[in-house]
Protein backbone atom coordinates (compact mmCIF):
# COMPACT_ATOMS: atom_id res chain seq x y z
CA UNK A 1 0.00 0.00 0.00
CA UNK A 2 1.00 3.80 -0.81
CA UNK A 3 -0.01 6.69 0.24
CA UNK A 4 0.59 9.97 -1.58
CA UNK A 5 -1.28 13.32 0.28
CA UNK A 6 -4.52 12.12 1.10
CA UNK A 7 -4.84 9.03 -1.10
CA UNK A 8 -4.48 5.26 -0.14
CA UNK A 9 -3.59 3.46 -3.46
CA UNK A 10 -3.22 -0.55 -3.02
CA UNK A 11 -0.08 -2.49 -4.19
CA UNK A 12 -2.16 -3.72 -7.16
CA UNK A 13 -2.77 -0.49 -8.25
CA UNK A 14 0.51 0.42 -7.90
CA UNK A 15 2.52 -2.46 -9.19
CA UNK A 16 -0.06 -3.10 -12.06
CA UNK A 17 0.90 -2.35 -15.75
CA UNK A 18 -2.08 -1.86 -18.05
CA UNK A 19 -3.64 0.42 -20.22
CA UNK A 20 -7.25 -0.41 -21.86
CA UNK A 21 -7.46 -2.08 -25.61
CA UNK A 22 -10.81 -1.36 -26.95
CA UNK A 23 -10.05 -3.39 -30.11
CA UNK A 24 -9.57 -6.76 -28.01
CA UNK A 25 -11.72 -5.88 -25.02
CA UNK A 26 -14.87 -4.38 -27.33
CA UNK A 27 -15.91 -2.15 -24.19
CA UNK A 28 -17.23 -5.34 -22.31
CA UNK A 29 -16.91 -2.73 -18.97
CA UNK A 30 -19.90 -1.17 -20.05
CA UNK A 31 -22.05 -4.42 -20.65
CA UNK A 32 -21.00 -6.63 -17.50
CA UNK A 33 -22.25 -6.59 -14.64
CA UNK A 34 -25.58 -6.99 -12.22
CA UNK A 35 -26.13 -3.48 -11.64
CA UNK A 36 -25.57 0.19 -13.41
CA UNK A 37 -22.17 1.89 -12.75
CA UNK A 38 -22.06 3.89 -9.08
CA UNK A 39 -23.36 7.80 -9.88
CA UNK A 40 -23.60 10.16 -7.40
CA UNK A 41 -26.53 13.04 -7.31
CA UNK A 42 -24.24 15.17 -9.49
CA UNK A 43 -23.76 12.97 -11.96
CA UNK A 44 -27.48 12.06 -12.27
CA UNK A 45 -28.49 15.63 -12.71
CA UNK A 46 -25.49 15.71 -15.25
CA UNK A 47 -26.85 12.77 -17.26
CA UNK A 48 -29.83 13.63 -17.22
CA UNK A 49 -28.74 17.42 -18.80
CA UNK A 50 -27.47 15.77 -21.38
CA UNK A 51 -29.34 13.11 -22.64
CA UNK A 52 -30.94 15.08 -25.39
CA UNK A 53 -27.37 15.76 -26.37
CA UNK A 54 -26.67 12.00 -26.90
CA UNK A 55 -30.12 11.20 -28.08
CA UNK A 56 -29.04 10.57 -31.58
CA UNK A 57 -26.63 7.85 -30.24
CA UNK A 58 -28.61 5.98 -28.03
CA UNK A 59 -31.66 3.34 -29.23
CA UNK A 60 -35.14 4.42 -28.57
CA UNK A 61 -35.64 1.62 -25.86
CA UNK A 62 -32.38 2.73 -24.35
CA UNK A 63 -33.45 6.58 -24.58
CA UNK A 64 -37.40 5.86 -23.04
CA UNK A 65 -35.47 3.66 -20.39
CA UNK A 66 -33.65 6.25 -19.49
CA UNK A 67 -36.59 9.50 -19.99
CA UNK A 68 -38.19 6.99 -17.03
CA UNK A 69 -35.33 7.83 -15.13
CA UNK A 70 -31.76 7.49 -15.01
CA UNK A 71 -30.77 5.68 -12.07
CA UNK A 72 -31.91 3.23 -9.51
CA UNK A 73 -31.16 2.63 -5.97
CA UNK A 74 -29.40 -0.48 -4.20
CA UNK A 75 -28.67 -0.34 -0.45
CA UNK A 76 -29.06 3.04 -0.71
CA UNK A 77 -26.72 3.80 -3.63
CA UNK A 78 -27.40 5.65 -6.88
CA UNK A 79 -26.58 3.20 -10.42
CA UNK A 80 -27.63 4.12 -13.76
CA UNK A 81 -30.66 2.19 -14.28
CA UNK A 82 -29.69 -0.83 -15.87
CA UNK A 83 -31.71 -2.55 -19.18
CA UNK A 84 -30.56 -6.12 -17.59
CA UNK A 85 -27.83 -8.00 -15.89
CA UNK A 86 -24.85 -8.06 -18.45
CA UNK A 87 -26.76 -6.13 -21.07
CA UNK A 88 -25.42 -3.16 -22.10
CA UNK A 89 -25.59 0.39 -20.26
CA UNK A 90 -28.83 2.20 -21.43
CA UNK A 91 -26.12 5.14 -22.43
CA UNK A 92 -23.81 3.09 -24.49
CA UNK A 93 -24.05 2.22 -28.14
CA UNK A 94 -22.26 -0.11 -31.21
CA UNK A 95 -19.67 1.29 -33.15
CA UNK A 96 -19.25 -0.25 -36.73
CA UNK A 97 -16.69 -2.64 -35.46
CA UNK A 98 -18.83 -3.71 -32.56
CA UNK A 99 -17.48 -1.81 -29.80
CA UNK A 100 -19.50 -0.42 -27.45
CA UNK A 101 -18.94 2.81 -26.62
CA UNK A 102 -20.29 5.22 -24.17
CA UNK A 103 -22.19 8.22 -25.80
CA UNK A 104 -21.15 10.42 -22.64
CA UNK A 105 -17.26 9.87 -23.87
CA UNK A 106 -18.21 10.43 -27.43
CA UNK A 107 -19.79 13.74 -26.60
CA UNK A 108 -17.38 15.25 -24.23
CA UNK A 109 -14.93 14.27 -27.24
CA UNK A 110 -17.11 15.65 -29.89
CA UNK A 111 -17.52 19.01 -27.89
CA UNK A 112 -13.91 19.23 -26.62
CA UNK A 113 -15.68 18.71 -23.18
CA UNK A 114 -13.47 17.80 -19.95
CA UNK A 115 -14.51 13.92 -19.70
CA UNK A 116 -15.62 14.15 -15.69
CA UNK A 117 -18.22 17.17 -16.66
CA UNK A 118 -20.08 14.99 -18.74
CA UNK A 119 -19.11 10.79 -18.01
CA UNK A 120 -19.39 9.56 -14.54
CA UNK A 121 -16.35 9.23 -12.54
CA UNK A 122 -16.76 5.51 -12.41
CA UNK A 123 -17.33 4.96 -15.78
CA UNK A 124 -13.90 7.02 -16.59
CA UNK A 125 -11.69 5.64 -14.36
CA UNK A 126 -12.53 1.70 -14.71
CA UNK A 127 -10.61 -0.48 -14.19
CA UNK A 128 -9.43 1.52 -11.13
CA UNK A 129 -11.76 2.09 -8.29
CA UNK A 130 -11.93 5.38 -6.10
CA UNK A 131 -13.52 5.79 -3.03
CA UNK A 132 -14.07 9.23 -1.34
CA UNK A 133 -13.32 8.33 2.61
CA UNK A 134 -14.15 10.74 5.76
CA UNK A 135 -10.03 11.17 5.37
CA UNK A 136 -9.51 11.06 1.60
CA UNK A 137 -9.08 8.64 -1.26
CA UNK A 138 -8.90 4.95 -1.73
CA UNK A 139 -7.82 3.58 -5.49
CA UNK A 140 -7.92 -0.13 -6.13
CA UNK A 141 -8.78 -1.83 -8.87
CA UNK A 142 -10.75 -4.89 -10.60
CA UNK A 143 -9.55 -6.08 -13.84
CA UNK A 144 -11.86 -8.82 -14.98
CA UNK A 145 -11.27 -11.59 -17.79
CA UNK A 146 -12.87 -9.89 -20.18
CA UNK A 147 -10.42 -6.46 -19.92
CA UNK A 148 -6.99 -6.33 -22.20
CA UNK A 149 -3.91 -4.33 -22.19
CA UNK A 150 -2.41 -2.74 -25.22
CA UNK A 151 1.18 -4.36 -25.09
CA UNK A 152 4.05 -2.86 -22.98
CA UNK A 153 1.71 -0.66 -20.86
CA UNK A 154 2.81 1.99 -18.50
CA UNK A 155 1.72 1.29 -14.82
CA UNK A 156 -1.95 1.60 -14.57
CA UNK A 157 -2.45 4.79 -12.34
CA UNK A 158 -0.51 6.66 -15.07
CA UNK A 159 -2.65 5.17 -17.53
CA UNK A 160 -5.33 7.75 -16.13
CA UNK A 161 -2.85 10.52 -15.19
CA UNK A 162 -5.13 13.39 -16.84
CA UNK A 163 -8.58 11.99 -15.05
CA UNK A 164 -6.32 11.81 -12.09
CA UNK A 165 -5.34 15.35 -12.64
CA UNK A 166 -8.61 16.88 -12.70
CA UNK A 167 -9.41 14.97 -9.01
CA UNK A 168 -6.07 15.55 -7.25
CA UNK A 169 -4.41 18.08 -8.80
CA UNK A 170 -1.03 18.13 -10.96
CA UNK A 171 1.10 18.25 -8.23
CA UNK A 172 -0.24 14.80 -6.83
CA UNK A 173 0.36 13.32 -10.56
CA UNK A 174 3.91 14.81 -10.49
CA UNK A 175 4.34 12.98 -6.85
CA UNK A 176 3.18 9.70 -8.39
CA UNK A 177 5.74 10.27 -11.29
CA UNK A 178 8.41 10.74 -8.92
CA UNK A 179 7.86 7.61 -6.81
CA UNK A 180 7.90 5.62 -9.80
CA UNK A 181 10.65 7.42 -10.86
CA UNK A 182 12.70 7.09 -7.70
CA UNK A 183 10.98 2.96 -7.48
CA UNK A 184 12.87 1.89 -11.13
CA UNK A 185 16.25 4.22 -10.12
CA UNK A 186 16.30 1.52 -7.03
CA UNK A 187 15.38 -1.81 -9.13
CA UNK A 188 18.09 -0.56 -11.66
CA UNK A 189 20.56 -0.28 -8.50
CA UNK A 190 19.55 -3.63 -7.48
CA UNK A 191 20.15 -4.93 -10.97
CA UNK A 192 23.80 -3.70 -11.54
């Protein structure tokens, strides 16, 4: 376990090397599962701001799913309402190669929108998983079958260096660098 300012990230994060391949994978993230993503209040309000903006993308069933409201409650958590266990999210559609792709993502892109003011933290960040605590941050991570690495990947966290940016600011980014900076100088000692 580290722990850089206020945030707890597990060994797994930390020793992990991946970065997501869409190509292999297919955006399975956005299908599995037996419930929505996590949202918060925010994010809900933020969907639902936008859904006329991804209308075009979405399938009518999806989009009338979704007009009937955009999340659902478990133990007293917000998810995006879910179609069916391992169908895909009501805001995702097919690309032409059969990937599914999130039409939050594709708007922020289209728009030149920062991905977090539009695409729900969760959704952005997976595989890693961030918890707010009383104290700070936890990041861990779940990396199921179904999820491949391009080849020769950087370590995970830096994988989402930018997303991480707009939580924790550059500075905490620049403290991760340096760790794993200062981590291979001390392999490479250990080595020669």
């Amino acid at each position: 376990m580290r722990e850089i300012g206020n945030v707890i990230i597990s060994e797994e994060v930390w020793q992990k090397r991946f970065a997501c391949n869409l190509d292999k994978c297919l955006g399975r993230c956005c299908q599995y599962g037996d419930l929505g993503a996590p949202i918060s209040e925010e994010e809900e309000q933020t969907i639902a701001a936008n859904l006329d903006n991804v209308a075009p993308l979405l399938k009518k069933q999806n989009l009338q799913l979704l007009r009937g409201g955009i999340s659902e409650k478990y133990k007293g958590n917000l998810h995006i309402v879910e179609i069916a266990e391992n169908t895909p999210c009501p805001l995702s559609f097919t690309d032409e190669k059969g990937i599914i792709l999130c039409s939050l993502h594709s708007y922020a892109l289209e728009k030149r929108l920062p991905l977090l003011s539009v695409k729900p933290l969760w959704c952005s960040l997976f595989p890693l998983i961030i918890k707010k605590t009383a104290t700070g941050w936890l990041i861990n991570c779940h990396i199921p079958e179904f999820c491949h690495s391009t080849d020769d990947p950087q370590p995970l966290l830096l994988s989402f260096a930018d997303l991480l940016e707009t939580l924790f600011g550059n500075e905490w980014v620049e403290e991760v660098r340096r760790a794993y900076q200062q981590q291979a100088e001390t392999e490479q000692g250990k080595s020669a």
